[in-house]
N, C-alpha and C. Protein backbone atom coordinates (compact mmCIF):
# COMPACT_ATOMS: atom_id res chain seq x y z
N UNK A 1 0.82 -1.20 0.00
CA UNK A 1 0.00 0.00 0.00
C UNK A 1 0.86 1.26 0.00
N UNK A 2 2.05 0.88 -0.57
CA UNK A 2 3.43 2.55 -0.61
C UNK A 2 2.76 3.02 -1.22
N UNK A 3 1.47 3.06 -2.37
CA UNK A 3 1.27 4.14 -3.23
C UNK A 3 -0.40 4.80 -3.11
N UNK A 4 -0.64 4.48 -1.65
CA UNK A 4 -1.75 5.18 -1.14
C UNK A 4 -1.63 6.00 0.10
N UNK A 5 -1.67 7.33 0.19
CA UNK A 5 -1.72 8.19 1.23
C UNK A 5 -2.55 8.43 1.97
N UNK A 6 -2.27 8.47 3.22
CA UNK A 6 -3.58 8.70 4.20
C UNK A 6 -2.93 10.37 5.04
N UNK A 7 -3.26 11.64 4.38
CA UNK A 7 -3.07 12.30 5.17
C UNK A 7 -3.73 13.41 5.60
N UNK A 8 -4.09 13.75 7.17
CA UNK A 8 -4.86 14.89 7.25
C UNK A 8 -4.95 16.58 6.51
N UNK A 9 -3.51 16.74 6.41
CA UNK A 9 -3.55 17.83 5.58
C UNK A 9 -3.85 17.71 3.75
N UNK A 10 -4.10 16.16 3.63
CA UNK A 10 -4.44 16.01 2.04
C UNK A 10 -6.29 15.86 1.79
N UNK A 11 -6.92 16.82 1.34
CA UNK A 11 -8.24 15.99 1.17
C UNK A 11 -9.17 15.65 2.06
N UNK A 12 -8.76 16.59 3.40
CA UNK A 12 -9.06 16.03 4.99
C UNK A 12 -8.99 14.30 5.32
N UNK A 13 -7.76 14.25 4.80
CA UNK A 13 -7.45 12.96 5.23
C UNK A 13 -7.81 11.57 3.90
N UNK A 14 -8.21 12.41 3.02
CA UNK A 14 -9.29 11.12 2.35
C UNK A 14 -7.94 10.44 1.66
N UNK A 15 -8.08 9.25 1.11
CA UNK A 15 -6.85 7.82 0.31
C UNK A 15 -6.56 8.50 -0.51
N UNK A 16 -5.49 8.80 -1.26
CA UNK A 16 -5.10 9.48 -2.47
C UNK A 16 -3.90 8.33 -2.73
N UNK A 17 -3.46 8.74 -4.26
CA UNK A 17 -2.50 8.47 -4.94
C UNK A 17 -1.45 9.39 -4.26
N UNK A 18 -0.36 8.71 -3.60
CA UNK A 18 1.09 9.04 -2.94
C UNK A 18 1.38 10.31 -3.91
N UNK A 19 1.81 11.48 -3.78
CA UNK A 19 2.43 12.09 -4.86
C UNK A 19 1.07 13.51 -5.44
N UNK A 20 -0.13 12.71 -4.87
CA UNK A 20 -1.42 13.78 -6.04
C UNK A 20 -2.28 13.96 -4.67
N UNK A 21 -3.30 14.70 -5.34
CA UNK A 21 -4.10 14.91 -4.78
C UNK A 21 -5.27 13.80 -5.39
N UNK A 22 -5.02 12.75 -6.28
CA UNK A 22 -6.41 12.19 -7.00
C UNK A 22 -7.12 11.32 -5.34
N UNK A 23 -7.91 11.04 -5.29
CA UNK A 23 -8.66 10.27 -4.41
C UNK A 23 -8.58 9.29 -4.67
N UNK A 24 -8.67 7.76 -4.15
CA UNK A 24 -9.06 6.26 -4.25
C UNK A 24 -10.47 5.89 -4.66
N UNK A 25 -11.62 6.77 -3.76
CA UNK A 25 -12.83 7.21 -4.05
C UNK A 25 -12.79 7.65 -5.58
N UNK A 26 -12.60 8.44 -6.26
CA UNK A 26 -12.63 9.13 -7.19
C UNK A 26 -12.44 8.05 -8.63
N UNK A 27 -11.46 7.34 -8.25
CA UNK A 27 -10.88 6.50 -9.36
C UNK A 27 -11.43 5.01 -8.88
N UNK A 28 -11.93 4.74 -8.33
CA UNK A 28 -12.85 3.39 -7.91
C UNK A 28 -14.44 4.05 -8.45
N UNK A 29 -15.07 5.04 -8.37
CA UNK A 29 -16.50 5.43 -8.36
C UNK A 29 -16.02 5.69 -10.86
N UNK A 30 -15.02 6.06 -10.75
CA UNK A 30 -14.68 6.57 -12.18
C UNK A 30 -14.51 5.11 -13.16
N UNK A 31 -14.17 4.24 -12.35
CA UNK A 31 -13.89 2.60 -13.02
C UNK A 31 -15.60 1.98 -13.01
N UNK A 32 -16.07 2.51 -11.69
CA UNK A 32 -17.43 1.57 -11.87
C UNK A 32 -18.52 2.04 -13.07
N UNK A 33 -17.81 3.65 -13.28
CA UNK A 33 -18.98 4.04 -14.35
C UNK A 33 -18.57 3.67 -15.51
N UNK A 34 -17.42 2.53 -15.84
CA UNK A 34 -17.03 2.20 -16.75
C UNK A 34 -15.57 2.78 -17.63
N UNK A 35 -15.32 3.96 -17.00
CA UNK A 35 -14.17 4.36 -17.35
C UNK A 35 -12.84 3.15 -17.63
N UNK A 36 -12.24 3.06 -18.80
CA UNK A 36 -11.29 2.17 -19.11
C UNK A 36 -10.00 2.64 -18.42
N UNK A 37 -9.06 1.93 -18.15
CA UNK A 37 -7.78 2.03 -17.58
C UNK A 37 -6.96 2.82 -18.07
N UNK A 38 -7.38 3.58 -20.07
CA UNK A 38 -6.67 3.89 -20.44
C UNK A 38 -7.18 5.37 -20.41
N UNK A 39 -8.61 5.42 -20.48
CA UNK A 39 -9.43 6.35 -20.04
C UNK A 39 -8.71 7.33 -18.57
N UNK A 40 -8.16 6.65 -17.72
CA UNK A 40 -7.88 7.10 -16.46
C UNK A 40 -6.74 7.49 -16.69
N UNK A 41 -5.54 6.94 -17.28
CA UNK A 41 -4.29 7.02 -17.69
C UNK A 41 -4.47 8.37 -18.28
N UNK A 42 -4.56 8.54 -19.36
CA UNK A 42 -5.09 9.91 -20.16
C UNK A 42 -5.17 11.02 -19.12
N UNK A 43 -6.80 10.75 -18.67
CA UNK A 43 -7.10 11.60 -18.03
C UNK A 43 -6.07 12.39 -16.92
N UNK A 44 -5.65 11.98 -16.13
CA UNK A 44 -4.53 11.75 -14.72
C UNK A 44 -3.08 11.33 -15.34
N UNK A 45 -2.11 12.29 -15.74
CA UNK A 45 -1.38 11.89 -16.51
C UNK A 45 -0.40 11.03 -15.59
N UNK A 46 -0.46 11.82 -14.66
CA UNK A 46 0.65 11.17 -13.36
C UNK A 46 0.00 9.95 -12.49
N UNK A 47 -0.74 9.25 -13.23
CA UNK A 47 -0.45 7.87 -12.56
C UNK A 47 -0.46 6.94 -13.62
N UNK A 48 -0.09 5.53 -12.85
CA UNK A 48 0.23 4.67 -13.42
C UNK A 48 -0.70 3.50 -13.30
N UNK A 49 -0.24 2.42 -14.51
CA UNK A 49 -1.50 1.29 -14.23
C UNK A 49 -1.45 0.71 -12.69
N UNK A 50 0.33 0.91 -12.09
CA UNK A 50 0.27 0.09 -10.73
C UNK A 50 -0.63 1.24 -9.74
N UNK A 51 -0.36 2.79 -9.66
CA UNK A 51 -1.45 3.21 -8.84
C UNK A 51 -3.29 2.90 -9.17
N UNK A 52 -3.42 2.51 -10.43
CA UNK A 52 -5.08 2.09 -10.39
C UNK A 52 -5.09 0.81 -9.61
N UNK A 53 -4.28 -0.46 -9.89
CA UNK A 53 -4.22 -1.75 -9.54
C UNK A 53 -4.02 -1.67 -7.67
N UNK A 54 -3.33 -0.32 -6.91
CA UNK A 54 -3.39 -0.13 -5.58
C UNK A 54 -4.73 0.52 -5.28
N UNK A 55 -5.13 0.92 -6.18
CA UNK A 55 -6.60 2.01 -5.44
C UNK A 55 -7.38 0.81 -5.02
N UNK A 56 -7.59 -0.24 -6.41
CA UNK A 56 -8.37 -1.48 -6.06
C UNK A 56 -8.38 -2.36 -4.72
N UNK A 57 -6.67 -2.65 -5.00
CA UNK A 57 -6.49 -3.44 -3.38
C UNK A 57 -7.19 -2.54 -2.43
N UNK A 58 -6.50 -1.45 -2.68
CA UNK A 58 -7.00 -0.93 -1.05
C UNK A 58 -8.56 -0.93 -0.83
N UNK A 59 -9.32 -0.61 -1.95
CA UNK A 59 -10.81 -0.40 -1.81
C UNK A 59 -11.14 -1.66 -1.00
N UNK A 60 -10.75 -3.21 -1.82
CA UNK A 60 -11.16 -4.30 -1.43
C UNK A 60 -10.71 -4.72 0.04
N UNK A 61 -9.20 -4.21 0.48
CA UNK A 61 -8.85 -4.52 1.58
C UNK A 61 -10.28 -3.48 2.55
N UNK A 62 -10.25 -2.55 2.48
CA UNK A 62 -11.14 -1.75 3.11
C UNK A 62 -12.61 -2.10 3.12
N UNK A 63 -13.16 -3.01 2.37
CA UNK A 63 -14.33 -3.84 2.48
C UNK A 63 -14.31 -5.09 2.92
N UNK A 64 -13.03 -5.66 3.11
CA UNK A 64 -12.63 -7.30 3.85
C UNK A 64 -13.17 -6.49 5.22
N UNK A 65 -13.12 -5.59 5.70
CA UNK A 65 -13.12 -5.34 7.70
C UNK A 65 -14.78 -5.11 7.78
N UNK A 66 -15.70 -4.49 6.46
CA UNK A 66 -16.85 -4.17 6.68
C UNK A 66 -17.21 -5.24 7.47
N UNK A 67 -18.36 -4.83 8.34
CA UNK A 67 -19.12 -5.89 9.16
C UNK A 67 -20.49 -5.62 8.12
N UNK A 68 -21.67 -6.14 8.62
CA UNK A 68 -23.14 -6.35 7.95
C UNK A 68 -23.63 -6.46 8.57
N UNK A 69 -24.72 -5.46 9.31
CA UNK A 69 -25.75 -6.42 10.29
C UNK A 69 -26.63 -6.19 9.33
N UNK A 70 -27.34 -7.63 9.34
CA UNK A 70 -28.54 -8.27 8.61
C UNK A 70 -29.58 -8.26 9.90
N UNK A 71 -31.05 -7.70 9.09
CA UNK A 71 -32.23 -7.94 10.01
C UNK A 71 -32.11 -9.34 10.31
N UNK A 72 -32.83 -9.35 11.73
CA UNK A 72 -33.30 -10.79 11.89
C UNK A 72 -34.44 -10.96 11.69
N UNK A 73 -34.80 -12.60 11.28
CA UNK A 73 -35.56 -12.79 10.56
C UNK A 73 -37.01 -12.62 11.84
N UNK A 74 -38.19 -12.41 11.17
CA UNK A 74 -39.14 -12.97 12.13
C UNK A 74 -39.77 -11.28 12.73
């Protein structure tokens, strides 16, 4: 995770790309609307395919801890 930042003075703290201001949020919500890899590349000149391939981990690592409470039934 070297290429995700967690810092209060960045974004009030929000995940960014090490180096930018882009968000993890930003480029995970930009992939689900279908945006291509090369689409993002372009766009964001300063990152790389390995910072998209870290936004992912981290998103997914960050949903491995979610808990779920499910109604009970009845």
């Amino acid at each position: 995770m070297d290429r995700i930042e967690i810092n209060p003075e960045i974004l009030l703290g929000k995940p960014v790309i090490r180096g930018t201001r882009i968000p993890v949020e930003l480029l995970i919500q930009k992939m689900s609307e279908g945006a291509a890899e090369a689409d993002l590349l372009d766009a964001y000149p300063r990152l790389t395919r390995e910072d998209l391939l870290a936004a992912l981990a981290y998103a997914a690592r960050r949903l491995s801890h979610d808990v779920i409470d499910l109604p009970k039934a009845g």
